[in-house]
Protein backbone atom coordinates (compact mmCIF):
# COMPACT_ATOMS: atom_id res chain seq x y z
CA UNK A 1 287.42 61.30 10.24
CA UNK A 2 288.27 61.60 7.06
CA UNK A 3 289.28 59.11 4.50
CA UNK A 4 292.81 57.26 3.96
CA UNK A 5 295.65 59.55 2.42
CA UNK A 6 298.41 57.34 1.13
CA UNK A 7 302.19 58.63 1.26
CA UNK A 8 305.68 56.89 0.15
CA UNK A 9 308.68 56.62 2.15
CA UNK A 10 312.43 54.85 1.14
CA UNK A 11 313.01 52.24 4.53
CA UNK A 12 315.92 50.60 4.85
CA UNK A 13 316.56 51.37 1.28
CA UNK A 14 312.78 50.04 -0.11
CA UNK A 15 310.09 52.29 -1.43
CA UNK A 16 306.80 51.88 0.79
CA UNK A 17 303.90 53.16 0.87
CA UNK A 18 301.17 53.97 4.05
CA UNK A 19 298.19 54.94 4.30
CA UNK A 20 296.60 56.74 7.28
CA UNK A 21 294.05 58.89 7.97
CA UNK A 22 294.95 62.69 7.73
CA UNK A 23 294.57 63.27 11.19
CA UNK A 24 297.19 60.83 11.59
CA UNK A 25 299.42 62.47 8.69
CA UNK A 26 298.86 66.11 11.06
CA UNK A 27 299.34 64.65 14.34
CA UNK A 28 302.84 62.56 13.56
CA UNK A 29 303.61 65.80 11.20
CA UNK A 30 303.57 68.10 14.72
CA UNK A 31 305.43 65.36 16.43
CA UNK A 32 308.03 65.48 13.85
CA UNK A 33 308.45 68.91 13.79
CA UNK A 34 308.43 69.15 17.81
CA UNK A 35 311.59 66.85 17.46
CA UNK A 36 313.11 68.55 15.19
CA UNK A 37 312.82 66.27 12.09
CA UNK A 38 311.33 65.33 8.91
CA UNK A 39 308.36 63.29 8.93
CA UNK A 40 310.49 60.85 6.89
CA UNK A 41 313.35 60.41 9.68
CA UNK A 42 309.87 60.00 12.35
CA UNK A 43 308.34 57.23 10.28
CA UNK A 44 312.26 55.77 9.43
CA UNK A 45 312.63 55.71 13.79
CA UNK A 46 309.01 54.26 13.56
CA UNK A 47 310.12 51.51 11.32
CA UNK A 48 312.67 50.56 13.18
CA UNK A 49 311.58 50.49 16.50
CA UNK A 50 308.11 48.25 15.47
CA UNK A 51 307.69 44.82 16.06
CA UNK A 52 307.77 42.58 13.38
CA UNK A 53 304.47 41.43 13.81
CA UNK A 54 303.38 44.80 14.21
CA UNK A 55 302.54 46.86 10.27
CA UNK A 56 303.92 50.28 10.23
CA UNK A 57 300.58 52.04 9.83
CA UNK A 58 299.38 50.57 13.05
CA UNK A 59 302.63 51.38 14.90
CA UNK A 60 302.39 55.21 13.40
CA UNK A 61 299.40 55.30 14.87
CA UNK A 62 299.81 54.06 18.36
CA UNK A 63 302.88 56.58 18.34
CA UNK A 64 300.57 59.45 17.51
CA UNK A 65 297.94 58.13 19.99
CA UNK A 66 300.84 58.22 22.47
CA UNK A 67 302.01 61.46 21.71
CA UNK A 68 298.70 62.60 22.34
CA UNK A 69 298.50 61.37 25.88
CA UNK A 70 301.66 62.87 26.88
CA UNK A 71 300.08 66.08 25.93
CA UNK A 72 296.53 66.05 27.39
């Protein structure tokens, strides 16, 4: 895997930053354009749908790793 790649997103009106791995970045990039929407709206449903305890990285990557499953 390659390492981190940092992007920023506006949240419920915040600036924020993530960082994943790229594979990550590609993989939730496919799933957004699969449902017909910016990768911004995907991590913005992301956001909201994550439990508090839960950091947004690690809930864009269990939706990716989901995603995944569904197809294989």
């Amino acid at each position: 895997m390659s390492g981190l790649v940092k992007r920023s997103f506006s949240l419920a009106g915040h600036r924020t930053s993530v960082a994943l791995e790229a594979e990550f970045w590609d993989a939730l990039a496919s799933m957004a354009t699969e449902a017909g929407q910016s990768l911004s709206a995907l991590v913005a449903a992301a956001d909201a749908a994550r439990a508090a305890d839960r950091p947004l990285a690690s809930a864009l990557r269990v939706a990716a790793l989901l995603a995944a499953k569904k197809i294989a």
